[in-house]
N, C-alpha and C. Protein backbone atom coordinates (compact mmCIF):
# COMPACT_ATOMS: atom_id res chain seq x y z
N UNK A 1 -1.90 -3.36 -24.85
CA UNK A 1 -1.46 -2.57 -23.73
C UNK A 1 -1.95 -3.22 -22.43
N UNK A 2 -0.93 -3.16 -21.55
CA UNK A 2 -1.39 -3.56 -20.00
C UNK A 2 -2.36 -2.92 -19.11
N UNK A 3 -3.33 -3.66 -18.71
CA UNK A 3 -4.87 -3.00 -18.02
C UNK A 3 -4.14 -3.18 -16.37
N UNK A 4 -4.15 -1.78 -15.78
CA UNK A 4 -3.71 -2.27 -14.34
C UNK A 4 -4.99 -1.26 -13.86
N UNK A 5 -5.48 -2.03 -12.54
CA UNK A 5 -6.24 -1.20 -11.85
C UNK A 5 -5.47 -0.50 -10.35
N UNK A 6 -5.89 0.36 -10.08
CA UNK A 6 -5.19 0.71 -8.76
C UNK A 6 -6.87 1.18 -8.15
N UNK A 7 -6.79 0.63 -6.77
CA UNK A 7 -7.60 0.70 -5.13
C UNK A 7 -7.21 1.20 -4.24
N UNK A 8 -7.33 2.78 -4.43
CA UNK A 8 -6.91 2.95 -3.20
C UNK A 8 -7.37 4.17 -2.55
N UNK A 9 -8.12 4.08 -1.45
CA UNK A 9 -9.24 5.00 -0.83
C UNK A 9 -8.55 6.29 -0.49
N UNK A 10 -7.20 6.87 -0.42
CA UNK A 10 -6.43 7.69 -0.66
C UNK A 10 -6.58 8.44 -1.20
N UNK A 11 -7.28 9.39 -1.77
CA UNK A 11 -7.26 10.17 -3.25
C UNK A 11 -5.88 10.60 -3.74
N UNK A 12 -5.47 11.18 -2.80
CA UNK A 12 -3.96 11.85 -3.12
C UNK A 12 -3.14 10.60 -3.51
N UNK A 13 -3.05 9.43 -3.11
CA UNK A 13 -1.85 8.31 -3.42
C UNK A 13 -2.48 7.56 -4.64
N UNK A 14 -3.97 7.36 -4.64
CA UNK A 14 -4.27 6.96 -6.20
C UNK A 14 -4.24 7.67 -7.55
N UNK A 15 -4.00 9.10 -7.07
CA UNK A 15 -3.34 9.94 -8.24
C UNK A 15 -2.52 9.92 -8.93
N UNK A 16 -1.88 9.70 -7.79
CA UNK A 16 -0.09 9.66 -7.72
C UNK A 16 0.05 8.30 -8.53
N UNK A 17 -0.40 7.30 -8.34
CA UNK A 17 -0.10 6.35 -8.81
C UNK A 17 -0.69 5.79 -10.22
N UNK A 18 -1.47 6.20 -10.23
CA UNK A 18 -2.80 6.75 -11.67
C UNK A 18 -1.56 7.07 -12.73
N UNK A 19 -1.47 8.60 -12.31
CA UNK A 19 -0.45 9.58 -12.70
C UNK A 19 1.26 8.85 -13.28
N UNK A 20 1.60 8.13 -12.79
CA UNK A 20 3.03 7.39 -12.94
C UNK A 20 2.84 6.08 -13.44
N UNK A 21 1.64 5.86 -13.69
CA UNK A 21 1.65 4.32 -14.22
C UNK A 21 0.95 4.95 -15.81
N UNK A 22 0.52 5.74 -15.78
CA UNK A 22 0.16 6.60 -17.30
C UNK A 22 0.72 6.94 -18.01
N UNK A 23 1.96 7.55 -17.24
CA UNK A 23 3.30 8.12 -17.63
C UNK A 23 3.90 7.20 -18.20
N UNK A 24 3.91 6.17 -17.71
CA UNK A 24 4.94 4.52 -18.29
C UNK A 24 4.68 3.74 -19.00
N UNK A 25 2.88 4.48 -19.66
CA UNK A 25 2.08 3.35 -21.17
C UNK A 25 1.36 2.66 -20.58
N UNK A 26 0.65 2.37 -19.38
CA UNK A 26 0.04 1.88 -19.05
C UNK A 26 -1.50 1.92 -19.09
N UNK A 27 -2.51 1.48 -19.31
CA UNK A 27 -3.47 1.72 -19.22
C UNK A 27 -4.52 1.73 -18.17
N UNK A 28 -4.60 2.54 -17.42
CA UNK A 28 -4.77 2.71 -16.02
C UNK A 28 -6.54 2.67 -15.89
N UNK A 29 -6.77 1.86 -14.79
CA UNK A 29 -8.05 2.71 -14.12
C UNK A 29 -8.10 2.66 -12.51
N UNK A 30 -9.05 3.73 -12.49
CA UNK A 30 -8.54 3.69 -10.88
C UNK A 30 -10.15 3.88 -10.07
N UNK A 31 -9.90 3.18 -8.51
CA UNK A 31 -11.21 3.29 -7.61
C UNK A 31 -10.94 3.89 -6.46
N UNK A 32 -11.83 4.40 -5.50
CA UNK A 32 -11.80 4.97 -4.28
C UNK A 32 -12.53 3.93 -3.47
N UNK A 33 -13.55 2.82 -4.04
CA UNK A 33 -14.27 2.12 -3.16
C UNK A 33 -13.90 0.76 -3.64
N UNK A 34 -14.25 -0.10 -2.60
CA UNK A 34 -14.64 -1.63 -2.67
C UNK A 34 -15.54 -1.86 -3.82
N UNK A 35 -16.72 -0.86 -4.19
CA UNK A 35 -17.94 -1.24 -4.77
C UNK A 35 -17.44 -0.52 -6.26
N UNK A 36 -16.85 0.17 -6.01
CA UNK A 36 -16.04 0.98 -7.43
C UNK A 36 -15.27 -0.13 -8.18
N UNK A 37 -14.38 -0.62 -7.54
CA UNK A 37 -13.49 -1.32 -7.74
C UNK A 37 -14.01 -2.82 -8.13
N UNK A 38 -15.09 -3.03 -7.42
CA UNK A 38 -15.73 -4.59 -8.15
C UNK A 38 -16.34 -4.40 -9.26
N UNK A 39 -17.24 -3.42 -9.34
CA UNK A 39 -17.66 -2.84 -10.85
C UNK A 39 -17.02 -2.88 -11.90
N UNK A 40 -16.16 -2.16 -11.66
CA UNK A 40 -14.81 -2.16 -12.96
C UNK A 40 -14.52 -3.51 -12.71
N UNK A 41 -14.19 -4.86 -12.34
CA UNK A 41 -13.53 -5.99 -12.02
C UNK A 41 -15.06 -6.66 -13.33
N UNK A 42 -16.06 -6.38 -12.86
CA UNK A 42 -17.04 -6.97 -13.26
C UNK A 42 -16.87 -6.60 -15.47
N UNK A 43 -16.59 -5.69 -15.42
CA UNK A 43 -16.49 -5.40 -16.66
C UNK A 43 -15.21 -5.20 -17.51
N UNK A 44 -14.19 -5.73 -16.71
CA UNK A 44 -12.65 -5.02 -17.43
C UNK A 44 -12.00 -6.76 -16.80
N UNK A 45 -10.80 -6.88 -17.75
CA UNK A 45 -10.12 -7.71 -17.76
C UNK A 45 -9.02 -6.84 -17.24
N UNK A 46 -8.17 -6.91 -15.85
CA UNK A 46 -7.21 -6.44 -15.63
C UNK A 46 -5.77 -7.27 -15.62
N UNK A 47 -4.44 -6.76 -16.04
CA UNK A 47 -3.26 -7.59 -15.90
C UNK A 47 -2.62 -7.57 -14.22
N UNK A 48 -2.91 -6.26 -14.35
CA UNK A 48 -2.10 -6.48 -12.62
C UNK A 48 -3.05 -5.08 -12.05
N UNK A 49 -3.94 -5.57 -10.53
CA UNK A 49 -4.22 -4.51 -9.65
C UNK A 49 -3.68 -4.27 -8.60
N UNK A 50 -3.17 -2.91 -8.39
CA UNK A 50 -2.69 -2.01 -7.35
C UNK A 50 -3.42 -1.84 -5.92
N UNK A 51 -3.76 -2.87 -4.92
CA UNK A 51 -4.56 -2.97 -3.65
C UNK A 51 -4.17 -1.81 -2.28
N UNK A 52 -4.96 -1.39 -1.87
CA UNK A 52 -4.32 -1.03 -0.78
C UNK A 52 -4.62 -2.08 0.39
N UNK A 53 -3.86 -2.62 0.97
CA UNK A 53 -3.86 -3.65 2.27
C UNK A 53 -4.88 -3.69 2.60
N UNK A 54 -5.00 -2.61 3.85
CA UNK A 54 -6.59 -2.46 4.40
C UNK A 54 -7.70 -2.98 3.41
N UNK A 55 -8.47 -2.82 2.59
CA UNK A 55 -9.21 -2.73 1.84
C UNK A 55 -9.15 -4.45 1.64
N UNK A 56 -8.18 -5.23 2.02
CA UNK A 56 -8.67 -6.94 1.95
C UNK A 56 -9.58 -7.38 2.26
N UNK A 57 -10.25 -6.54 3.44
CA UNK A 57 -11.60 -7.07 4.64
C UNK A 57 -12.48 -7.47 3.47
N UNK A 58 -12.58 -6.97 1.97
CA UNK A 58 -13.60 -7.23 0.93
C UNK A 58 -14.28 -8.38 0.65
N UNK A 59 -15.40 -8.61 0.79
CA UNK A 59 -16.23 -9.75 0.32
C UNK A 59 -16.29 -10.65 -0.74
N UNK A 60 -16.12 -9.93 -1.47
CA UNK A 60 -15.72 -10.36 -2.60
C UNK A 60 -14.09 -10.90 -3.24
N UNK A 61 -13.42 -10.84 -1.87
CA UNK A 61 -12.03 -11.23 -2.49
C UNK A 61 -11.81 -12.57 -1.93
């Protein structure tokens, strides 16, 4: 199964998108932070992550 992460400091739009990529077999995880989101990076092999723009300023990217 496909590992997608979604980033996005939104709560309401990472739901949403959580929510519809779950729906479609996907195996979802999802972050609200930069530091959330590297964590999980640090321990998960992902196929495709869901960025929100803003959130590029990241150090780590």
């Amino acid at each position: 199964m496909k590992k997608i992460l979604v980033v996005e400091d939104d709560m309401l739009l990472n739901d949403t998108l959580s929510y519809s990529l779950k729906n479609s077999g996907y195996d979802v995880a999802s972050a609200l932070t930069a530091t959330d989101a590297r964590q999980l990076c640090e321990m998960n092999v992902y196929s495709l992550a869901v960025l929100n723009i803003n959130l590029l300023r990241w150090e780590w990217l």
